[in-house]
Each structure stands twice: as structure tokens, then as C-alpha cells.
PDB file of N, CA and C in Angstrom:
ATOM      1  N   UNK A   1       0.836  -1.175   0.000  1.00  0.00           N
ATOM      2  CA  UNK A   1       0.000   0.000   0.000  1.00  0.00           C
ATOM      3  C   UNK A   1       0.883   1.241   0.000  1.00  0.00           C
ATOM      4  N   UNK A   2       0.288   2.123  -0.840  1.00  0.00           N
ATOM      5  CA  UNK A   2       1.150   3.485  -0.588  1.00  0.00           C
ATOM      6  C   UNK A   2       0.564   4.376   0.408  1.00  0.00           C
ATOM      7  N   UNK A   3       1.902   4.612   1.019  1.00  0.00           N
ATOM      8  CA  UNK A   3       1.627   6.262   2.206  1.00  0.00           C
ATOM      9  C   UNK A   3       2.825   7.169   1.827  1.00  0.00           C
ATOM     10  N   UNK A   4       2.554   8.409   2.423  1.00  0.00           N
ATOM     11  CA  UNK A   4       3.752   9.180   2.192  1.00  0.00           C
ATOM     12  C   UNK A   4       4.495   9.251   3.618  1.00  0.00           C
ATOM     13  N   UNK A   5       5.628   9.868   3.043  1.00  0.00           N
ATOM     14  CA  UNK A   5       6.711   9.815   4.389  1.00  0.00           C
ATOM     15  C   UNK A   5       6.083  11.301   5.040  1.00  0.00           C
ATOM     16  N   UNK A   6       6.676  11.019   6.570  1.00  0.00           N
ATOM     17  CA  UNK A   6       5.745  12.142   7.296  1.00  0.00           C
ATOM     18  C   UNK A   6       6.935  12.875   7.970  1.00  0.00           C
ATOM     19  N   UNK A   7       8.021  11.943   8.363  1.00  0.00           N
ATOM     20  CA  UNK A   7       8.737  12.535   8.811  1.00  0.00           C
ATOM     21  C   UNK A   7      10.282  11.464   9.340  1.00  0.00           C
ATOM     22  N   UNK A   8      11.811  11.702   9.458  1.00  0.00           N
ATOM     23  CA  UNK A   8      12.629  11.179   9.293  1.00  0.00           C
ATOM     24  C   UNK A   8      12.966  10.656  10.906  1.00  0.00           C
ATOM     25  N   UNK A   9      13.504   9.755  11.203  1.00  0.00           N
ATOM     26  CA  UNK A   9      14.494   9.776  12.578  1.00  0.00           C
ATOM     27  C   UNK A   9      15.750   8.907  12.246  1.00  0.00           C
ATOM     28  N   UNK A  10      16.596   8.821  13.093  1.00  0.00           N
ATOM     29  CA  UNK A  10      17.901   7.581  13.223  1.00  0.00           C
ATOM     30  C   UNK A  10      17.225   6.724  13.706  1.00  0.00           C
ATOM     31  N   UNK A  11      17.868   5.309  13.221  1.00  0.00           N
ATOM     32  CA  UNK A  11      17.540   4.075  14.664  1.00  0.00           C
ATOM     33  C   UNK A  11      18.906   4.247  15.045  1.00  0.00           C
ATOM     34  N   UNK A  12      19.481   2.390  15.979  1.00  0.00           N
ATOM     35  CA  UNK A  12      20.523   3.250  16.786  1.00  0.00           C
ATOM     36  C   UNK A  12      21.835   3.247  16.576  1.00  0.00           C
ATOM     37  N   UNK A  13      21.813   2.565  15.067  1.00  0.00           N
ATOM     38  CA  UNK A  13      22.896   2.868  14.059  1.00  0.00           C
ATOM     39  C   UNK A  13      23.080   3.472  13.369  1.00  0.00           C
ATOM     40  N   UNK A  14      22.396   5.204  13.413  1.00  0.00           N
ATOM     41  CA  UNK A  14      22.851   6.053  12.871  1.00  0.00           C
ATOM     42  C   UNK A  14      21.901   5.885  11.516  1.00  0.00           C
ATOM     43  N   UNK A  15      21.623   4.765  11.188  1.00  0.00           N
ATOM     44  CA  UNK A  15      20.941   5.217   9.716  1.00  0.00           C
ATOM     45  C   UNK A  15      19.567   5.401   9.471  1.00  0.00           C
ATOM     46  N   UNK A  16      19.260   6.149   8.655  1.00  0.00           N
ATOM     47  CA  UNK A  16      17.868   7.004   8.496  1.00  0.00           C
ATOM     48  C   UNK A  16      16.427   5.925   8.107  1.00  0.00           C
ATOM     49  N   UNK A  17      15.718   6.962   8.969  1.00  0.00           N
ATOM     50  CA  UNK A  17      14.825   5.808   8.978  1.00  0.00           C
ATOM     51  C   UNK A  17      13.374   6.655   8.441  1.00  0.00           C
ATOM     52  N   UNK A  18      12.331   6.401   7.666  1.00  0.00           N
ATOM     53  CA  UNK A  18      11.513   7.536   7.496  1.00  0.00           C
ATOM     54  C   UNK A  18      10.236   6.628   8.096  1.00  0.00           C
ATOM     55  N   UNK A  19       9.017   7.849   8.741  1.00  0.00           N
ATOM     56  CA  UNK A  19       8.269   7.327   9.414  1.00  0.00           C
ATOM     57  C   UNK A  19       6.638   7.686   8.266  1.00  0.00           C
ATOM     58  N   UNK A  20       6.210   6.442   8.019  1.00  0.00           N
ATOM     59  CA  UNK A  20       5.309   7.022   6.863  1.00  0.00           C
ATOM     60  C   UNK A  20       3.795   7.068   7.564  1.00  0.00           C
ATOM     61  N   UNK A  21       3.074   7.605   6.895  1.00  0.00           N
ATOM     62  CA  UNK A  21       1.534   8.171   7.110  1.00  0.00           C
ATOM     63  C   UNK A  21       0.824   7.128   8.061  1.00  0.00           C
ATOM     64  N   UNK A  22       1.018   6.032   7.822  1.00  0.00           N
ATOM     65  CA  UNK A  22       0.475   4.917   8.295  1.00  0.00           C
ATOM     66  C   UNK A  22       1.248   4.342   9.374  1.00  0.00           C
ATOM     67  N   UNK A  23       1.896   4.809   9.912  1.00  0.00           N
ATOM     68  CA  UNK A  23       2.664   4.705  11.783  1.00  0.00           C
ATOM     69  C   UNK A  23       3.879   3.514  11.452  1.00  0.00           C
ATOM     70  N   UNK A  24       3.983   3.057  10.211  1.00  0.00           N
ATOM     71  CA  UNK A  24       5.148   1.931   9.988  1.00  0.00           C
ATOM     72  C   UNK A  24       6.790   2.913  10.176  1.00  0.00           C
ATOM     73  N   UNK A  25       7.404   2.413   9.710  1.00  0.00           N
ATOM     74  CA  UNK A  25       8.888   2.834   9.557  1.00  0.00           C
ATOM     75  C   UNK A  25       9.342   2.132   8.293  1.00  0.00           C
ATOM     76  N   UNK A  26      10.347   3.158   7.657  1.00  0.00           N
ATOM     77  CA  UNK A  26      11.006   2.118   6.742  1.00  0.00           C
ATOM     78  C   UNK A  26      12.717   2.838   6.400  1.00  0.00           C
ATOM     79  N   UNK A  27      13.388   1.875   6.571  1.00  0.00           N
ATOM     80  CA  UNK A  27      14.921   2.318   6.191  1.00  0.00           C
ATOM     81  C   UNK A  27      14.899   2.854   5.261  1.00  0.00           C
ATOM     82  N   UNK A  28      15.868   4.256   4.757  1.00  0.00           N
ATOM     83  CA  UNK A  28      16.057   4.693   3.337  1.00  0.00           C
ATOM     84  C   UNK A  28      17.720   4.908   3.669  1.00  0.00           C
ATOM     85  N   UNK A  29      18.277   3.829   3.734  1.00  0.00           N
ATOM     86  CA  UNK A  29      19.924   3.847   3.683  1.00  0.00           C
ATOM     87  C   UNK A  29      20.832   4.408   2.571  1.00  0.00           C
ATOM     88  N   UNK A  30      21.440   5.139   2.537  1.00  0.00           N
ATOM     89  CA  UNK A  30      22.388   5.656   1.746  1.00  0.00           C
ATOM     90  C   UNK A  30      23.370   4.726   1.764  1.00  0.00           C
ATOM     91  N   UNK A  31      23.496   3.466   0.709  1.00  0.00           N
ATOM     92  CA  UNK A  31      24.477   2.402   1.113  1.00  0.00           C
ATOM     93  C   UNK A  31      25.329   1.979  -0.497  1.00  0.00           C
ATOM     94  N   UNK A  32      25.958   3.014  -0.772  1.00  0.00           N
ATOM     95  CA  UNK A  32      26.953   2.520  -2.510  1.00  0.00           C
ATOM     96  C   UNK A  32      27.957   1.355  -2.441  1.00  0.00           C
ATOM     97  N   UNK A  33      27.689   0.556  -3.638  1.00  0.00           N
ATOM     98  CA  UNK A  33      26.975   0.968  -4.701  1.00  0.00           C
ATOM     99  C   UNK A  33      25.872   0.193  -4.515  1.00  0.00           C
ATOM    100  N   UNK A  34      25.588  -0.104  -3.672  1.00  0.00           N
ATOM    101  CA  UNK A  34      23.532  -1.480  -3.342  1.00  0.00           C
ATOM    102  C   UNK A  34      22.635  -0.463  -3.738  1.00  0.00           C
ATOM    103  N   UNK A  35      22.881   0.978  -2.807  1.00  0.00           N
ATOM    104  CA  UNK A  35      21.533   1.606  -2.895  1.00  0.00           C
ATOM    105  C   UNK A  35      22.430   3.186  -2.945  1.00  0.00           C
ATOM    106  N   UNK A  36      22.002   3.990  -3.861  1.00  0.00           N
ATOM    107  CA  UNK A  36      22.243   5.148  -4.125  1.00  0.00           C
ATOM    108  C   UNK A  36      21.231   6.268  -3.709  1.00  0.00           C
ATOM    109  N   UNK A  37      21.179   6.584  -2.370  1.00  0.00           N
ATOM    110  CA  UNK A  37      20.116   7.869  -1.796  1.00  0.00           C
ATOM    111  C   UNK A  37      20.809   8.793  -1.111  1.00  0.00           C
ATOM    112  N   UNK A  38      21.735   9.552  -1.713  1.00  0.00           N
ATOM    113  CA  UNK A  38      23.008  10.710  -1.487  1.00  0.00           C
ATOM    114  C   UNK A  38      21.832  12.125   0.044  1.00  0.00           C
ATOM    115  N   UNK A  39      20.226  11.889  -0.804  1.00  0.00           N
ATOM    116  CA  UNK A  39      19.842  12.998  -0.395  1.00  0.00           C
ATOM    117  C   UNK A  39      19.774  12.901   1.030  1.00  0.00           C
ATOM    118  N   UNK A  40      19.456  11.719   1.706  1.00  0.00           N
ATOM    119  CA  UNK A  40      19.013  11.135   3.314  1.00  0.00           C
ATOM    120  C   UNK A  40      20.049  11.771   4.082  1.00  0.00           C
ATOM    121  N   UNK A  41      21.391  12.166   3.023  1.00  0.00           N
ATOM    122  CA  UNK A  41      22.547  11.956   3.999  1.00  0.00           C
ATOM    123  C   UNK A  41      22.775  13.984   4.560  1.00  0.00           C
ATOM    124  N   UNK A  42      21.717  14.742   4.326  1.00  0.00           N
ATOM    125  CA  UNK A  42      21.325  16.188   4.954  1.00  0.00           C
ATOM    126  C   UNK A  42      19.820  16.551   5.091  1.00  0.00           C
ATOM    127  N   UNK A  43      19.686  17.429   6.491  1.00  0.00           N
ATOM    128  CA  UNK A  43      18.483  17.856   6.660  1.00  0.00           C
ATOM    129  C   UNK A  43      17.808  18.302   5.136  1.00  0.00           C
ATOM    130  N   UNK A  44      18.738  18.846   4.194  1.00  0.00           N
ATOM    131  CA  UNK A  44      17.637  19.771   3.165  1.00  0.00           C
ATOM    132  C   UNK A  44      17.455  18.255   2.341  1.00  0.00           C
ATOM    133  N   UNK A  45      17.810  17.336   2.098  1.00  0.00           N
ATOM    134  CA  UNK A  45      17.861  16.184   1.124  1.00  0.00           C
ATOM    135  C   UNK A  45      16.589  15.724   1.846  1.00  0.00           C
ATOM    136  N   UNK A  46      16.183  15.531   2.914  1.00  0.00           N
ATOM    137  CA  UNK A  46      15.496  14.859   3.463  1.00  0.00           C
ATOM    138  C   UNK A  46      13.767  15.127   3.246  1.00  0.00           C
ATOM    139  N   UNK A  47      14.491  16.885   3.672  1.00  0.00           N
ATOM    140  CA  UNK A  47      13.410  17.513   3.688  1.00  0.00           C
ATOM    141  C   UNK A  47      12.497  17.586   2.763  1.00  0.00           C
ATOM    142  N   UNK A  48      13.198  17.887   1.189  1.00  0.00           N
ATOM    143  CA  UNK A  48      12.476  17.468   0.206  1.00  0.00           C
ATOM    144  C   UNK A  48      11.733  16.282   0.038  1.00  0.00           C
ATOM    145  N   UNK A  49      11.941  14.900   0.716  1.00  0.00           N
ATOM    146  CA  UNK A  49      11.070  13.564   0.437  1.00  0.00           C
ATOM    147  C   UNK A  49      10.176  13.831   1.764  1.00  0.00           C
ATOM    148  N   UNK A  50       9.962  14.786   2.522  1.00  0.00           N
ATOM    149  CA  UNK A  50       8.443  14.887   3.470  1.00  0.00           C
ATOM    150  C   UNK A  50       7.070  15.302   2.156  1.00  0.00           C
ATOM    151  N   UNK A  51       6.547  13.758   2.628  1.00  0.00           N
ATOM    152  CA  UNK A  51       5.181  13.636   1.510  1.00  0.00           C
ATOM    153  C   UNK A  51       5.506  12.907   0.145  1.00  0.00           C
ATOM    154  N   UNK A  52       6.643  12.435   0.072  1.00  0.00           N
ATOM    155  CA  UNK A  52       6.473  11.400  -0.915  1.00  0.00           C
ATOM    156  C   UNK A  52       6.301  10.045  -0.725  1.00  0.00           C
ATOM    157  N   UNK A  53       5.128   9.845  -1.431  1.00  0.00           N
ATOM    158  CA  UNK A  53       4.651   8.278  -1.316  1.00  0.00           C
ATOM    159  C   UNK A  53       5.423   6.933  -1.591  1.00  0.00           C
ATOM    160  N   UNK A  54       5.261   6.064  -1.048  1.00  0.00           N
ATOM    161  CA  UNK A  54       6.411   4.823  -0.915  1.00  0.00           C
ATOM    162  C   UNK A  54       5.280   4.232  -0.596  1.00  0.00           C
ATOM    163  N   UNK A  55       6.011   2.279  -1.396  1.00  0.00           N
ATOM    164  CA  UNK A  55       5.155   1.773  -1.164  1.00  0.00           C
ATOM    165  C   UNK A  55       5.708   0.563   1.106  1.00  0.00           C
ATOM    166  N   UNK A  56       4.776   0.624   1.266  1.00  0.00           N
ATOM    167  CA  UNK A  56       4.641   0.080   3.167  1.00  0.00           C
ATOM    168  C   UNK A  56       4.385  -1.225   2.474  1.00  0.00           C
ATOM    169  N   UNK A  57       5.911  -2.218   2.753  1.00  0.00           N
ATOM    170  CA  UNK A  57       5.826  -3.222   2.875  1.00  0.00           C
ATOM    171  C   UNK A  57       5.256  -3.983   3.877  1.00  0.00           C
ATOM    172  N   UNK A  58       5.232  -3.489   5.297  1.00  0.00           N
ATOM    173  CA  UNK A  58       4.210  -4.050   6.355  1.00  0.00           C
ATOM    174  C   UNK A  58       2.944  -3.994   5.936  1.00  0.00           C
ATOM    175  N   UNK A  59       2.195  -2.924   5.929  1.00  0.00           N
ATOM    176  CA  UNK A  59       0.692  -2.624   5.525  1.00  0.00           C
ATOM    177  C   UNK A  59       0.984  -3.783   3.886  1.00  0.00           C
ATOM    178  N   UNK A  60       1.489  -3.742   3.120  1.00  0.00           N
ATOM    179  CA  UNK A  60       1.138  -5.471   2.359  1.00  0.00           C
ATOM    180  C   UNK A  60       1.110  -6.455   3.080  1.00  0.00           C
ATOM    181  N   UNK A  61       2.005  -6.677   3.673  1.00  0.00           N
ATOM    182  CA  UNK A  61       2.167  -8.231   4.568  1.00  0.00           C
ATOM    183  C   UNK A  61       0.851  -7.980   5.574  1.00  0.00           C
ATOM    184  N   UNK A  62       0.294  -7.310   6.190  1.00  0.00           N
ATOM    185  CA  UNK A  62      -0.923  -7.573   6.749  1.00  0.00           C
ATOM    186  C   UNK A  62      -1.946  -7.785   6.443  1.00  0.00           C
ATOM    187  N   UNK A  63      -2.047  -6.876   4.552  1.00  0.00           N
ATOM    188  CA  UNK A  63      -2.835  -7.135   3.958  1.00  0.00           C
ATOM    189  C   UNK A  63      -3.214  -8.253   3.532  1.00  0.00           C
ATOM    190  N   UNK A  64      -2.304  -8.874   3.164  1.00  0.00           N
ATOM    191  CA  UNK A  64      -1.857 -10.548   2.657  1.00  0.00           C
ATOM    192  C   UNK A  64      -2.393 -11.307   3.652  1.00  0.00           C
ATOM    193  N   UNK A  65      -1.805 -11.019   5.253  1.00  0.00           N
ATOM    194  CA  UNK A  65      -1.990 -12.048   5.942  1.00  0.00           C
ATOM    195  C   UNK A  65      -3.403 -11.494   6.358  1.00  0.00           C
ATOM    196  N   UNK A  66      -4.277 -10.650   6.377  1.00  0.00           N
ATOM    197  CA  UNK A  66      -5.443 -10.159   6.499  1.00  0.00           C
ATOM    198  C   UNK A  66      -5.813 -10.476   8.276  1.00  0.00           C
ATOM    199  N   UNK A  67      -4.295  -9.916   8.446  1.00  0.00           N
ATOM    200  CA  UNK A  67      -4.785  -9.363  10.133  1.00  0.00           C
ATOM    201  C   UNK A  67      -3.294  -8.512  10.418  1.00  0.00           C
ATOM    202  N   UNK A  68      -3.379  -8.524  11.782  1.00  0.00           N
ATOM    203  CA  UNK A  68      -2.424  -7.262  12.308  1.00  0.00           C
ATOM    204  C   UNK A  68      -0.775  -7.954  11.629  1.00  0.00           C
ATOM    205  N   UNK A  69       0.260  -7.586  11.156  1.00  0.00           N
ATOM    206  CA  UNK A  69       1.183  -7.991  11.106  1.00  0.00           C
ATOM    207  C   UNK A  69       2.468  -7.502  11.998  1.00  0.00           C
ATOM    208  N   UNK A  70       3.571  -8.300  12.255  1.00  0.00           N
ATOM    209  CA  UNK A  70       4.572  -7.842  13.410  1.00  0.00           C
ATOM    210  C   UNK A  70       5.654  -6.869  12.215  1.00  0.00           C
ATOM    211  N   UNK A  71       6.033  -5.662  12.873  1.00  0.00           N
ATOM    212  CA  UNK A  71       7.335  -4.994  12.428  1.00  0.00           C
ATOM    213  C   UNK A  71       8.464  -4.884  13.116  1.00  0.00           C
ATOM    214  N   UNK A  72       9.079  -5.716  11.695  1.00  0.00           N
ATOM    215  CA  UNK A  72      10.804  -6.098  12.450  1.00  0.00           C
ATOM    216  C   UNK A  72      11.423  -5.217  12.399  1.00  0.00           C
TER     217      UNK A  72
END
């Protein structure tokens, strides 16, 4: 399902974590060359992805399992 990102935090390794519409979390790691997201790595980079939609791999897996699902 898509939500948009609402807003950013660290977990407790430092790497960015965005918190989307729908109360999930999801990593957006800046990790080369696997994953290329230069912007995560400053407040203004960030700032620009408040409200862009991503798809919530939890909210699928609950959907799927058609009840509450656990987030790892």
C-alpha cells in the first residue's frame, strides 16, 4: 500500500529511517553501490522527500496475511 513519508528519525545505528503516514517505519539507507540515496545523507535532502509516497511493505504483509502484522 502506498503512504507518504511524514517525517525522518535515526535508529541506533545512525541510519535514516523515514516514518510514513500509516505509523510503519522504513529504512532509506544511503548504502553505494547497493543503494544510491546521497539525499538522506542532509536535513535539506530529506526535507524534500516529506510527503512522498512509498510503497509500506508491512501494511502489504498484513494485507496478505489479512490481520495485524509484526514490524521487524
Amino acid at each position: 500500500m502506498l503512504h507518504p513519508i511524514i517525517s525522518f528519525e535515526q535508529d541506533d545505528l545512525g541510519d535514516w529511517v523515514a516514518l510514513l503516514a500509516c505509523g510503519h517505519h522504513q529504512h532509506v539507507r544511503h548504502n553505494p553501490p547497493l543503494v544510491e540515496r546521497p539525499w538522506v545523507l542532509t536535513a535539506e535532502g530529506r526535507a524534500r522527500f516529506i510527503g512522498v509516497v512509498v510503497e509500506c511493505r508491512w501494511c502489504e504483509e498484513e494485507r496478505g496475511s489479512g490481520g495485524a502484522g509484526e514490524q521487524r
